[in-house]
PDB file of N, CA and C in Angstrom:
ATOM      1  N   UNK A   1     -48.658  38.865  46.030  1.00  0.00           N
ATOM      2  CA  UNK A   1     -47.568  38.369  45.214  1.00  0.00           C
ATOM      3  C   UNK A   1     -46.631  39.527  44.886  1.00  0.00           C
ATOM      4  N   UNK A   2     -45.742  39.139  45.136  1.00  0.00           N
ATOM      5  CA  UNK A   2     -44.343  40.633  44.721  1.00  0.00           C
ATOM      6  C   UNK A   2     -43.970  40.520  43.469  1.00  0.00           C
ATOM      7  N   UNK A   3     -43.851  41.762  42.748  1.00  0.00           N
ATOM      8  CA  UNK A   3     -43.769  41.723  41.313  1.00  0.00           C
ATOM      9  C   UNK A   3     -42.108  41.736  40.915  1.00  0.00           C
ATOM     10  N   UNK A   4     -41.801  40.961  39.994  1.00  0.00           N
ATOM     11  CA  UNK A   4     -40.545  40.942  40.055  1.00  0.00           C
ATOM     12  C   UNK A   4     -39.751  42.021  38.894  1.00  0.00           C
ATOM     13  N   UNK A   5     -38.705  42.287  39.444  1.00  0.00           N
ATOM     14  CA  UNK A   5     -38.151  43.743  39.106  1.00  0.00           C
ATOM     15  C   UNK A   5     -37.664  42.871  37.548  1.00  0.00           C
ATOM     16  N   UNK A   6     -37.755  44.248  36.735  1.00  0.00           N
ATOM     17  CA  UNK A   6     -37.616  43.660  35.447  1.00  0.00           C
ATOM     18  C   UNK A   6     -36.196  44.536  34.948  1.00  0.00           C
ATOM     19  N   UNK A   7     -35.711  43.813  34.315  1.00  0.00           N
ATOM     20  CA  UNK A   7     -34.092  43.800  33.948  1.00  0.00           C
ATOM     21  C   UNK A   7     -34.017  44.209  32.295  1.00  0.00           C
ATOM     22  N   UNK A   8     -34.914  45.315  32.025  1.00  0.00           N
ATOM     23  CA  UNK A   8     -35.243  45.352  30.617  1.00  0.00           C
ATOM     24  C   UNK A   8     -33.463  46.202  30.194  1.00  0.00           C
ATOM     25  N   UNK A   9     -32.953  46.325  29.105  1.00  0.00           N
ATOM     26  CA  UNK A   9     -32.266  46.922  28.695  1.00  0.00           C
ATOM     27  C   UNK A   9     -32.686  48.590  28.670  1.00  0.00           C
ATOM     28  N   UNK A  10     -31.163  49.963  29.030  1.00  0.00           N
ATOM     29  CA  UNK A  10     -31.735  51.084  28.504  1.00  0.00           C
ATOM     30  C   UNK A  10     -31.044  51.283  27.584  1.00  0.00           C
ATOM     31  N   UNK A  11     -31.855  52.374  26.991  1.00  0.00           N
ATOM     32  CA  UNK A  11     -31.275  53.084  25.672  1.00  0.00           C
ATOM     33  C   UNK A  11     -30.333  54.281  26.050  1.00  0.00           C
ATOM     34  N   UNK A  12     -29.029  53.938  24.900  1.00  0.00           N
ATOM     35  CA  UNK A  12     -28.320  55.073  25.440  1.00  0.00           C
ATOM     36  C   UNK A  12     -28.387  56.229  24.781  1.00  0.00           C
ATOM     37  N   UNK A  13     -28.666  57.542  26.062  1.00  0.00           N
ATOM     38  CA  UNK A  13     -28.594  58.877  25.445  1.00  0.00           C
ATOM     39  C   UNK A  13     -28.288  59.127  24.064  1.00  0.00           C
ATOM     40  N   UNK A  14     -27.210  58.523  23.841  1.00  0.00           N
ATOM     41  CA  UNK A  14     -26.939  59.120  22.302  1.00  0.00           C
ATOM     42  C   UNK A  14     -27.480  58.437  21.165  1.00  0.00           C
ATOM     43  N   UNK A  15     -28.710  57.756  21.408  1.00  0.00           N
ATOM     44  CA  UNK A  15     -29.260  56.357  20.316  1.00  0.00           C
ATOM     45  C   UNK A  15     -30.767  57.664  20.342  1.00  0.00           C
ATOM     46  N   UNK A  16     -30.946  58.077  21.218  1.00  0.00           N
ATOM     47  CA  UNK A  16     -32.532  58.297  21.650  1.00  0.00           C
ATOM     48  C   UNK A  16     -32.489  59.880  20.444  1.00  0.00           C
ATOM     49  N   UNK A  17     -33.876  59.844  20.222  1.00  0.00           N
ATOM     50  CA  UNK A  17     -33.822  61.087  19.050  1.00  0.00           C
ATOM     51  C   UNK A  17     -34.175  62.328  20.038  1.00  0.00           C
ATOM     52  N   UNK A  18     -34.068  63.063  20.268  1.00  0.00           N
ATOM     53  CA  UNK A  18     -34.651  64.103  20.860  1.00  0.00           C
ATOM     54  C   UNK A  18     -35.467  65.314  20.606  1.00  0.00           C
ATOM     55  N   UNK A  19     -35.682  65.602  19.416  1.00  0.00           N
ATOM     56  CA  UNK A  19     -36.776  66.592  19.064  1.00  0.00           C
ATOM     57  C   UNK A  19     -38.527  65.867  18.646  1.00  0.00           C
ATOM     58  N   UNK A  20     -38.986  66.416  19.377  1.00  0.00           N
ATOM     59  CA  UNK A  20     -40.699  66.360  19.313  1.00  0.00           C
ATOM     60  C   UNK A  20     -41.499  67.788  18.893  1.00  0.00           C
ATOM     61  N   UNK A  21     -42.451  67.932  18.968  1.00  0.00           N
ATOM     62  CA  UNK A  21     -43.110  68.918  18.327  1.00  0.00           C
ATOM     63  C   UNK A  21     -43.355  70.157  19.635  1.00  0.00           C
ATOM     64  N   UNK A  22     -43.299  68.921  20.915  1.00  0.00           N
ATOM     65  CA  UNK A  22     -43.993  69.849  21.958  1.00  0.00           C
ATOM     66  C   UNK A  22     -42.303  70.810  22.219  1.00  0.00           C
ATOM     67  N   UNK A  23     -41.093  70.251  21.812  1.00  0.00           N
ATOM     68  CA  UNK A  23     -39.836  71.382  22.476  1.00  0.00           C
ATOM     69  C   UNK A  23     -39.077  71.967  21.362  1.00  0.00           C
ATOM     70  N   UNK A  24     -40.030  72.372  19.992  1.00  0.00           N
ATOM     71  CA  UNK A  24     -39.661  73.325  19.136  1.00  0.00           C
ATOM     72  C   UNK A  24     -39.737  74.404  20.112  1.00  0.00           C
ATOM     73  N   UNK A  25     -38.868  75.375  19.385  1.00  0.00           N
ATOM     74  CA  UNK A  25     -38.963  77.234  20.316  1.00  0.00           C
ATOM     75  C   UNK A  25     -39.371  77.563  19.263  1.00  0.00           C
ATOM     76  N   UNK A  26     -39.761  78.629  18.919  1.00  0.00           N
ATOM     77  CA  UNK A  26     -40.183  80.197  18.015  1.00  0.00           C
ATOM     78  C   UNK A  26     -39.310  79.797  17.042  1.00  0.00           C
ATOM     79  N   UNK A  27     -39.530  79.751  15.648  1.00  0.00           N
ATOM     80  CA  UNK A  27     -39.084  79.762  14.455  1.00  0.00           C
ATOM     81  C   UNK A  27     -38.419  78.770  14.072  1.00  0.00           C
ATOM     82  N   UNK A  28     -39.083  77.704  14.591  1.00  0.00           N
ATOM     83  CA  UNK A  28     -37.487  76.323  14.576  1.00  0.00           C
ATOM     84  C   UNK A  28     -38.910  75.429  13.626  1.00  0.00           C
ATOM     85  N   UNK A  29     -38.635  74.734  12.549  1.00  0.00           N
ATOM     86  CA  UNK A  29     -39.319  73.545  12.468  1.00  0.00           C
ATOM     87  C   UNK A  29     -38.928  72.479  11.515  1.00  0.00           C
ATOM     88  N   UNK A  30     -39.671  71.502  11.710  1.00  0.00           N
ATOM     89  CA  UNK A  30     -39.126  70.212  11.826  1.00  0.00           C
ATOM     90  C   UNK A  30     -40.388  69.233  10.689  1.00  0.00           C
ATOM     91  N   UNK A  31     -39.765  68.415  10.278  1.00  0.00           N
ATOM     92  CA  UNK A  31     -40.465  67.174   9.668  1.00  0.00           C
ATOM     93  C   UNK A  31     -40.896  66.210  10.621  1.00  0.00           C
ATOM     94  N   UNK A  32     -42.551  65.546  10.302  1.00  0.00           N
ATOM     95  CA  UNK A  32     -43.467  64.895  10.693  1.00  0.00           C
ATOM     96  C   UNK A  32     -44.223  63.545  10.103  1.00  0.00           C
ATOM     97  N   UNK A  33     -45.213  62.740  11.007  1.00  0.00           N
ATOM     98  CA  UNK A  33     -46.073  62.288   9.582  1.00  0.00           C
ATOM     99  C   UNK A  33     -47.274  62.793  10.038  1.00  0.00           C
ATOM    100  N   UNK A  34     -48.477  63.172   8.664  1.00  0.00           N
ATOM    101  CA  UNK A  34     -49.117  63.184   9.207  1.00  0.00           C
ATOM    102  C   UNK A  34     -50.187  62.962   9.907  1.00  0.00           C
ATOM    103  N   UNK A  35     -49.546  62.125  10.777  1.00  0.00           N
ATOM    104  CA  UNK A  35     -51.458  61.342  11.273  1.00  0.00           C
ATOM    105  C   UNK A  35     -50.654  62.301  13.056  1.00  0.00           C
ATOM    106  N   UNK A  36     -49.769  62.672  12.578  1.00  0.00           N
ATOM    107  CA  UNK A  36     -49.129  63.918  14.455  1.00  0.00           C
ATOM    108  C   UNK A  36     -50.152  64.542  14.326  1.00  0.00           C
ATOM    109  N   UNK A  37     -51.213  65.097  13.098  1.00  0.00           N
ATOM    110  CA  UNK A  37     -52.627  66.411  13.045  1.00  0.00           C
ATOM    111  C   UNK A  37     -53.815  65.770  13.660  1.00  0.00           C
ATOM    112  N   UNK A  38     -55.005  66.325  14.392  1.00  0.00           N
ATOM    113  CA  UNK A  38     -55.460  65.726  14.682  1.00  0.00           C
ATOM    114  C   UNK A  38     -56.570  66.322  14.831  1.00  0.00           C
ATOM    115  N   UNK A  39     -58.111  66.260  13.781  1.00  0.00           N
ATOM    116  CA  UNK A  39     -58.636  67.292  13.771  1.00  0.00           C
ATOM    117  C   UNK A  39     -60.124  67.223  15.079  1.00  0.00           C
ATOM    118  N   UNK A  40     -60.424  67.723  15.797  1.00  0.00           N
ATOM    119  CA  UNK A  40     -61.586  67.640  16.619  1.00  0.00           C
ATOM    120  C   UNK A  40     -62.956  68.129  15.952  1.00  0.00           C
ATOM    121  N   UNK A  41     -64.398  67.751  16.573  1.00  0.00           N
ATOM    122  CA  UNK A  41     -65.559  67.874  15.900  1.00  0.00           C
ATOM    123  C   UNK A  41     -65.537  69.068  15.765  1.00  0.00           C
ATOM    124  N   UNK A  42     -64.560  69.686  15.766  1.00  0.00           N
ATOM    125  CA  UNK A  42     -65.217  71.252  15.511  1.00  0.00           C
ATOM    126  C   UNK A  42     -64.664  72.035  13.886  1.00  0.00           C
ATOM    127  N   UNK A  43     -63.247  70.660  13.657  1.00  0.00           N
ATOM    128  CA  UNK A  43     -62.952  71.014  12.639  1.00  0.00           C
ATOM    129  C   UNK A  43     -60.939  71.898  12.772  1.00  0.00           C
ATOM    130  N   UNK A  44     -61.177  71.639  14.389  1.00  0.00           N
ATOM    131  CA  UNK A  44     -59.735  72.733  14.599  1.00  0.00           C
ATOM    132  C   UNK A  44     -59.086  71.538  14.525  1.00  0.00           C
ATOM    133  N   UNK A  45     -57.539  72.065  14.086  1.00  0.00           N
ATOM    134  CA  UNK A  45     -56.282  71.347  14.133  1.00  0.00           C
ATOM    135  C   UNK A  45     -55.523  71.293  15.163  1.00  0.00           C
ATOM    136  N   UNK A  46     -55.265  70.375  15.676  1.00  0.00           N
ATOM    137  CA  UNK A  46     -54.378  70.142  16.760  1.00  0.00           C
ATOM    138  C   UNK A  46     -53.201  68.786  16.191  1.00  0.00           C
ATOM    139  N   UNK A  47     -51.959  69.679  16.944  1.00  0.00           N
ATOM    140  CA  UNK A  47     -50.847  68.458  16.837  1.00  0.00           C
ATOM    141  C   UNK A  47     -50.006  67.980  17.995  1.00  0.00           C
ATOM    142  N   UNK A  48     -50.369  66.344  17.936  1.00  0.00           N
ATOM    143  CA  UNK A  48     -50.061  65.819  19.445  1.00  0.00           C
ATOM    144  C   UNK A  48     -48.305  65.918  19.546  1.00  0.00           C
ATOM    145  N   UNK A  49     -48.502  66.736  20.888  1.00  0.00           N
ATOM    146  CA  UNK A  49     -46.912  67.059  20.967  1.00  0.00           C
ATOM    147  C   UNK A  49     -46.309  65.593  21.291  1.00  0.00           C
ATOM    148  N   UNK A  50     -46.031  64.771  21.264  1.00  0.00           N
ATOM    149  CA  UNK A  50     -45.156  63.727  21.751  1.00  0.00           C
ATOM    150  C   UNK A  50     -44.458  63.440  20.137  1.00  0.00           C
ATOM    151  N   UNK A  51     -45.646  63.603  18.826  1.00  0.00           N
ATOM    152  CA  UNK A  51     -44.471  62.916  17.865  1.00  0.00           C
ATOM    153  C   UNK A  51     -43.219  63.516  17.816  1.00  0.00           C
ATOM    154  N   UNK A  52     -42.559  62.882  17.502  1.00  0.00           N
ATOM    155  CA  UNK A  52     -41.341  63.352  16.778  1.00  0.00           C
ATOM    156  C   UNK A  52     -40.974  63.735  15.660  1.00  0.00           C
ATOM    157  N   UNK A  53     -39.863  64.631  15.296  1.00  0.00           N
ATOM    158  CA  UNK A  53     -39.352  65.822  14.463  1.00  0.00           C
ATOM    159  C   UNK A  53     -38.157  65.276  13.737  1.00  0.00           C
ATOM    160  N   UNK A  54     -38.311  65.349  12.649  1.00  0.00           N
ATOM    161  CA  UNK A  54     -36.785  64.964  12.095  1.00  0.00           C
ATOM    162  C   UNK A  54     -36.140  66.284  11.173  1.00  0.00           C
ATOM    163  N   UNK A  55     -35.390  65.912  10.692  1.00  0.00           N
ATOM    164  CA  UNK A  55     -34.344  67.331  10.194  1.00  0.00           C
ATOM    165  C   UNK A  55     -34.789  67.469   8.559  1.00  0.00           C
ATOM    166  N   UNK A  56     -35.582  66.412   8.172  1.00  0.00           N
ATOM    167  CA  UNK A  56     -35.989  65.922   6.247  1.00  0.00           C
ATOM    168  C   UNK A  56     -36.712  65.289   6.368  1.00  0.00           C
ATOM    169  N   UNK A  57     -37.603  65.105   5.011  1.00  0.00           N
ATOM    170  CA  UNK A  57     -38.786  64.283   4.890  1.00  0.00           C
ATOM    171  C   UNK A  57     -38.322  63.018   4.295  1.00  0.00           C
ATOM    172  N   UNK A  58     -38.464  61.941   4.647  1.00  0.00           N
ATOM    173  CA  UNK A  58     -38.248  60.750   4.014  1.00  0.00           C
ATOM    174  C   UNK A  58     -39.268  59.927   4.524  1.00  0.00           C
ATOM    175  N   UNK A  59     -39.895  58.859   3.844  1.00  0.00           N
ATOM    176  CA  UNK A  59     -40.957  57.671   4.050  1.00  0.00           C
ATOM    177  C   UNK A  59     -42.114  58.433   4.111  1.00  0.00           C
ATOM    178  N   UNK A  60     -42.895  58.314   5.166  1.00  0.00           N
ATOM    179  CA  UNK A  60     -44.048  58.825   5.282  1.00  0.00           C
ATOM    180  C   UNK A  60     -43.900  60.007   6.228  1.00  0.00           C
ATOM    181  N   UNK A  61     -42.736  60.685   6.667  1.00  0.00           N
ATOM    182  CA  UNK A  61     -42.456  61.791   7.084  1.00  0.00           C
ATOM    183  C   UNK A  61     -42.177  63.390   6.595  1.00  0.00           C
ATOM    184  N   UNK A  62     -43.720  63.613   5.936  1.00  0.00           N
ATOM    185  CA  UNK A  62     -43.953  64.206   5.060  1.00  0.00           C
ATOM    186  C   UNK A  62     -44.828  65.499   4.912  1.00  0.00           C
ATOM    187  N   UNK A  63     -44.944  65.714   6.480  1.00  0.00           N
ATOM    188  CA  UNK A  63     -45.302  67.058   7.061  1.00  0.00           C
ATOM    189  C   UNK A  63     -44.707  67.910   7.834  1.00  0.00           C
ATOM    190  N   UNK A  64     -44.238  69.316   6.989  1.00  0.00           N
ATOM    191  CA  UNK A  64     -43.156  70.091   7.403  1.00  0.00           C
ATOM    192  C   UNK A  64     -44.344  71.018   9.122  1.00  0.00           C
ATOM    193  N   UNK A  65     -43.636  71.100  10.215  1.00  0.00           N
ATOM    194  CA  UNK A  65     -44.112  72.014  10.905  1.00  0.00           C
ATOM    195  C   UNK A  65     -43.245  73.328  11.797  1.00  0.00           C
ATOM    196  N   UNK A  66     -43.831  74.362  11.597  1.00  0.00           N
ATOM    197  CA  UNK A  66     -42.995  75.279  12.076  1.00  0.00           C
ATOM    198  C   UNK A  66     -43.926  75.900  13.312  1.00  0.00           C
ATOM    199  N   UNK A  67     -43.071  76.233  14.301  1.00  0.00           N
ATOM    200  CA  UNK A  67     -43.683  76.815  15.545  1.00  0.00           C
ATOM    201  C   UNK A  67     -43.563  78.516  15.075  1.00  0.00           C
ATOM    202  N   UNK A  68     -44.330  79.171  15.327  1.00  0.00           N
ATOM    203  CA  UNK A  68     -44.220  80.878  15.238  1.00  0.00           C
ATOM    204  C   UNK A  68     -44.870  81.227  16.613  1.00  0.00           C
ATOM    205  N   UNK A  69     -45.363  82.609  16.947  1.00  0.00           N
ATOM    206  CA  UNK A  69     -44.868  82.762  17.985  1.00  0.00           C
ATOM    207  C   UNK A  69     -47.208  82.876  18.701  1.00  0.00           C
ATOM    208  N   UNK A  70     -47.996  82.804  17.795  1.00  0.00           N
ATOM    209  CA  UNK A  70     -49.360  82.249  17.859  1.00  0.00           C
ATOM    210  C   UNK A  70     -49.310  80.726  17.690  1.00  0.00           C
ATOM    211  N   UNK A  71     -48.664  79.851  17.343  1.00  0.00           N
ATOM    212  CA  UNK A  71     -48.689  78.364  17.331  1.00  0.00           C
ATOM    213  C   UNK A  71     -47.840  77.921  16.225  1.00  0.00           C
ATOM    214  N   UNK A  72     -48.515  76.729  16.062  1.00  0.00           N
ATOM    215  CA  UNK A  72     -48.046  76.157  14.224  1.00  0.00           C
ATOM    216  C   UNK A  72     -48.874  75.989  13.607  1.00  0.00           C
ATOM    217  N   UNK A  73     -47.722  76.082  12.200  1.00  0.00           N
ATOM    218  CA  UNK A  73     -48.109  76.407  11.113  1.00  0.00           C
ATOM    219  C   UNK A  73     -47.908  74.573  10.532  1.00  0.00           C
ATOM    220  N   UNK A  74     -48.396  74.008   9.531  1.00  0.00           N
ATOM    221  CA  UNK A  74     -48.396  72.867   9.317  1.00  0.00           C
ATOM    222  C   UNK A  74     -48.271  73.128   7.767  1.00  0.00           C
ATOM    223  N   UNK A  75     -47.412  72.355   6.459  1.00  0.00           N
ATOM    224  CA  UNK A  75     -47.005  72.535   5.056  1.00  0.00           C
ATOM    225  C   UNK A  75     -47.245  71.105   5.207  1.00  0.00           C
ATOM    226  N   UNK A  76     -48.563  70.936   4.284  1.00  0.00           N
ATOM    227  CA  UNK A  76     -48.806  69.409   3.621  1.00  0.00           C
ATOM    228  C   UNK A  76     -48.378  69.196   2.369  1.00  0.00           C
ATOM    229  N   UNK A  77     -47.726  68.334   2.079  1.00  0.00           N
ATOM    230  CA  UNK A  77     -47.654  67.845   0.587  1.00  0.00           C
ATOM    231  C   UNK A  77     -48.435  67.398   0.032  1.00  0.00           C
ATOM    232  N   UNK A  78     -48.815  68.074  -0.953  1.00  0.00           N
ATOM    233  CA  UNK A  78     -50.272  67.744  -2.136  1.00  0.00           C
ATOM    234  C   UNK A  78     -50.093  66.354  -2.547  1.00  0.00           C
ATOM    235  N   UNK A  79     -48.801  65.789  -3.036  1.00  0.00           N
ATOM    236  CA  UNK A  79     -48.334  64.943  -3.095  1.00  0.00           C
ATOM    237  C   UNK A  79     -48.839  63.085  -2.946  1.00  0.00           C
ATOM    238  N   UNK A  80     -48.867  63.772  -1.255  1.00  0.00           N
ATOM    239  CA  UNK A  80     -49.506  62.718  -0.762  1.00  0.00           C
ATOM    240  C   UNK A  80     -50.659  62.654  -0.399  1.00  0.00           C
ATOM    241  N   UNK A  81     -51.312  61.546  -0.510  1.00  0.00           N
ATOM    242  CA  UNK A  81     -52.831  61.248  -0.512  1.00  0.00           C
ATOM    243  C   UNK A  81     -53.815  61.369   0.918  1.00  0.00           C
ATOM    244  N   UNK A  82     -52.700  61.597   1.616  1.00  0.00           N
ATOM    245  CA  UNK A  82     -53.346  61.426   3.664  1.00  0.00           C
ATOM    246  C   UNK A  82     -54.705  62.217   3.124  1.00  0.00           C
ATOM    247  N   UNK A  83     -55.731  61.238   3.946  1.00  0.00           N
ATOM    248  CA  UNK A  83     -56.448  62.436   4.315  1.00  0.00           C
ATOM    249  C   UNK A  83     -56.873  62.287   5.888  1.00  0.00           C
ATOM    250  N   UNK A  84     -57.430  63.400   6.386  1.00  0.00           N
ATOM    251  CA  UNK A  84     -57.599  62.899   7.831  1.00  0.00           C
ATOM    252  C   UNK A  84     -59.061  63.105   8.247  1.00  0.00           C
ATOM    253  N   UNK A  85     -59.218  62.385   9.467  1.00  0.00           N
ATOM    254  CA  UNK A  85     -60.919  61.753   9.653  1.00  0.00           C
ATOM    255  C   UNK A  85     -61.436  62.946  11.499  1.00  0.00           C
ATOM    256  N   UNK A  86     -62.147  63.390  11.185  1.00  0.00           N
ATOM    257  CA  UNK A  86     -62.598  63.866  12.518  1.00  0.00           C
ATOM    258  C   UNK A  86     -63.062  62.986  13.704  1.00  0.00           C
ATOM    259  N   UNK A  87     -62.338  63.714  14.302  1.00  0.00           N
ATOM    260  CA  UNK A  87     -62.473  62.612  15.888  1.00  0.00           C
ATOM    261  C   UNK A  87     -63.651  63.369  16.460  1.00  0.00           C
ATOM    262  N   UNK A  88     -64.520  62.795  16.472  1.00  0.00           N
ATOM    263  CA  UNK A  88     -65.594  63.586  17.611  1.00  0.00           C
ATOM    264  C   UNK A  88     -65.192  62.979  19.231  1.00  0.00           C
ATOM    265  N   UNK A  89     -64.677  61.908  19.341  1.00  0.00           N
ATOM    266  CA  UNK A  89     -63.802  61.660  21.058  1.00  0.00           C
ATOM    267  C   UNK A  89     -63.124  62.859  21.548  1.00  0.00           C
ATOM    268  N   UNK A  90     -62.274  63.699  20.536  1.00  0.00           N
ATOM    269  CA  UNK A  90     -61.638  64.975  21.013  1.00  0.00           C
ATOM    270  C   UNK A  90     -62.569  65.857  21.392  1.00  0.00           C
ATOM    271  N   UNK A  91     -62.554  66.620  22.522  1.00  0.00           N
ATOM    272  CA  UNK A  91     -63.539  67.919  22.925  1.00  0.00           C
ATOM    273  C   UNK A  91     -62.666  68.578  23.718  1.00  0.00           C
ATOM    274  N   UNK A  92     -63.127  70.051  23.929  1.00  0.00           N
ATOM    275  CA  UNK A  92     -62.624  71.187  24.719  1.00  0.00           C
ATOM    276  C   UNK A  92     -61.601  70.807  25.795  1.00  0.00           C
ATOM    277  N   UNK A  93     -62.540  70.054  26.338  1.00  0.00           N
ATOM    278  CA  UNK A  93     -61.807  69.467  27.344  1.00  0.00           C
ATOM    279  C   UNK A  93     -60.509  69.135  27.726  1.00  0.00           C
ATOM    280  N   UNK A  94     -60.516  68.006  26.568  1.00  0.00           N
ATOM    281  CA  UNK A  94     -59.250  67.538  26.385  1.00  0.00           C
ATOM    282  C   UNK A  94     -58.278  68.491  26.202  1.00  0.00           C
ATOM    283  N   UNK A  95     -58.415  69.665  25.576  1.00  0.00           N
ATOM    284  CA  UNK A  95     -57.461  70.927  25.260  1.00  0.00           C
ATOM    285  C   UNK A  95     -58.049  72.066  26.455  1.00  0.00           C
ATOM    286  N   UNK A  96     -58.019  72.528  27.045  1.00  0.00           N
ATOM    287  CA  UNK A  96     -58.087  73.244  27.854  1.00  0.00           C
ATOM    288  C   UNK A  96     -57.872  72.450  29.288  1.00  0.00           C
ATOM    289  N   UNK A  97     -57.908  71.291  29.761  1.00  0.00           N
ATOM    290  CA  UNK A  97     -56.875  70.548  31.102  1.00  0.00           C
ATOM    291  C   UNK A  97     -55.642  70.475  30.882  1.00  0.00           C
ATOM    292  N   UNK A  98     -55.350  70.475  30.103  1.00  0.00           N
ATOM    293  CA  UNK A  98     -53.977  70.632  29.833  1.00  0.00           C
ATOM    294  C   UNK A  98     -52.745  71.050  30.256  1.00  0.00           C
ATOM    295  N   UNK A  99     -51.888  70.334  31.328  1.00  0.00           N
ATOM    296  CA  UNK A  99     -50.552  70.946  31.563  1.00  0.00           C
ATOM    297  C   UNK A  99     -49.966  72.155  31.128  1.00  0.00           C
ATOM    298  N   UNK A 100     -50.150  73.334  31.322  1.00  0.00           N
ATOM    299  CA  UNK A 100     -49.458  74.228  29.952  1.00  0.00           C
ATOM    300  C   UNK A 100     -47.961  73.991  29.679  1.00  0.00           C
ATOM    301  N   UNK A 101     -47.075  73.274  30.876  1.00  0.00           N
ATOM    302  CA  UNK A 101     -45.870  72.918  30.729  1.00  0.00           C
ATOM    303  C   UNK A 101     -45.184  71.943  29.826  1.00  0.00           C
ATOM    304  N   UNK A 102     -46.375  70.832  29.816  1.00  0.00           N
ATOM    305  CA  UNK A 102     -45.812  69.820  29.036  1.00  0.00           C
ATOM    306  C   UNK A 102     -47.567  69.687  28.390  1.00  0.00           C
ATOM    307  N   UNK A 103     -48.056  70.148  27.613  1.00  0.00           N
ATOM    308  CA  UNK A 103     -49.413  69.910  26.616  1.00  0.00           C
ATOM    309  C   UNK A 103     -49.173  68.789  26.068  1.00  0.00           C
ATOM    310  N   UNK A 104     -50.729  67.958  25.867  1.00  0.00           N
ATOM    311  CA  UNK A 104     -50.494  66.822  25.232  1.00  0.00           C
ATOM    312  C   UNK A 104     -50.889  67.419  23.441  1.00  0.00           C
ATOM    313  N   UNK A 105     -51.454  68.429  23.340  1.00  0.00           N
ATOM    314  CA  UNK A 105     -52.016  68.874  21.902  1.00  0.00           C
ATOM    315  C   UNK A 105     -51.577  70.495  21.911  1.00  0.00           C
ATOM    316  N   UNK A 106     -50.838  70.562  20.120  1.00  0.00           N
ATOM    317  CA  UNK A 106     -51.080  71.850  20.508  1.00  0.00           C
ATOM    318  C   UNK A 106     -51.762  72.387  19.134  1.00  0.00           C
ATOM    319  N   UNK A 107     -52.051  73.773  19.178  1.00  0.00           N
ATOM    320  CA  UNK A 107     -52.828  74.619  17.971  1.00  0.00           C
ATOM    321  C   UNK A 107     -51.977  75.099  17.319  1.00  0.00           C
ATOM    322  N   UNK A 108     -53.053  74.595  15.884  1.00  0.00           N
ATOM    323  CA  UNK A 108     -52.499  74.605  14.632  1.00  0.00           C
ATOM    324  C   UNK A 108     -53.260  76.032  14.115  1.00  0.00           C
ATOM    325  N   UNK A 109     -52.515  76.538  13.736  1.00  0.00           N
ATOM    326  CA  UNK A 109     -53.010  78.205  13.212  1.00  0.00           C
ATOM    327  C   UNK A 109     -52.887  78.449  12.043  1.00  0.00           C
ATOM    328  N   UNK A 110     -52.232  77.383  10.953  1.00  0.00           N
ATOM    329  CA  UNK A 110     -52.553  77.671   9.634  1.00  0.00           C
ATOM    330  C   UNK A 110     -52.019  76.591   8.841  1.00  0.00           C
ATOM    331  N   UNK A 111     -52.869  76.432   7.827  1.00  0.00           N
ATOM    332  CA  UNK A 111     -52.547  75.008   6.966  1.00  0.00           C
ATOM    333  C   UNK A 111     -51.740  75.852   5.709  1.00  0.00           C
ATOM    334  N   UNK A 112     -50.597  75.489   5.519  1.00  0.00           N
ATOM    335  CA  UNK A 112     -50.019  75.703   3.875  1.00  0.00           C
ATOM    336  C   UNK A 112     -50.324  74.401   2.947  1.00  0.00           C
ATOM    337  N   UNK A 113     -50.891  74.523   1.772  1.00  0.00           N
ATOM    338  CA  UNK A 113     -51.125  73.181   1.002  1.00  0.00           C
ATOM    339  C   UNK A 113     -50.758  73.886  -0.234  1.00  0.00           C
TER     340      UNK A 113
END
């Protein structure tokens, strides 16, 4: 059976947001939420590069992150109540196959609270 070509609408360039966590450079950072942290059984922090970055915190976008030049740094607001749950599904693995070009996780090197 031939699949039929689908006629979905695109989004135009200038609608689409463009900052994510994975194409901060050195000293640039950006607002988050945070369930982007993501802690593995070992207890390390990792943040999945695909979320997206905004310029201010508003709603539940309420985790500041800055790239430095060993990783990021992550500023939680006491504020809010998140707490986050260890994934034992995450392992080494998953972080060390990793594209180094386009990473799906990256390391978190220090919590500010």
């Amino acid at each position: 059976m031939e699949q039929e070509r689908l006629n979905n609408a695109r989004l135009p360039e200038d609608l689409e947001e463009g900052t994510t966590l994975r194409n901060l450079e050195v000293g640039e950072e950006t607002w988050t939420v945070p369930w982007a942290m993501n802690i593995d059984a070992e207890r390390r922090c990792w943040l999945s590069a695909g979320y997206a970055g905004h310029d201010e915190p508003w709603g539940t976008v309420t985790m500041l992150v800055r790239r430095e030049e060993e990783g990021f740094v992550v500023e939680i607001d006491l504020s809010d109540d998140y707490k986050w749950h260890i994934s034992h599904a995450l392992t080494s693995e998953d972080f060390n196959d990793q594209d180094p070009e386009k990473p799906d996780y990256l390391p978190v090197i220090r919590i500010v609270r």
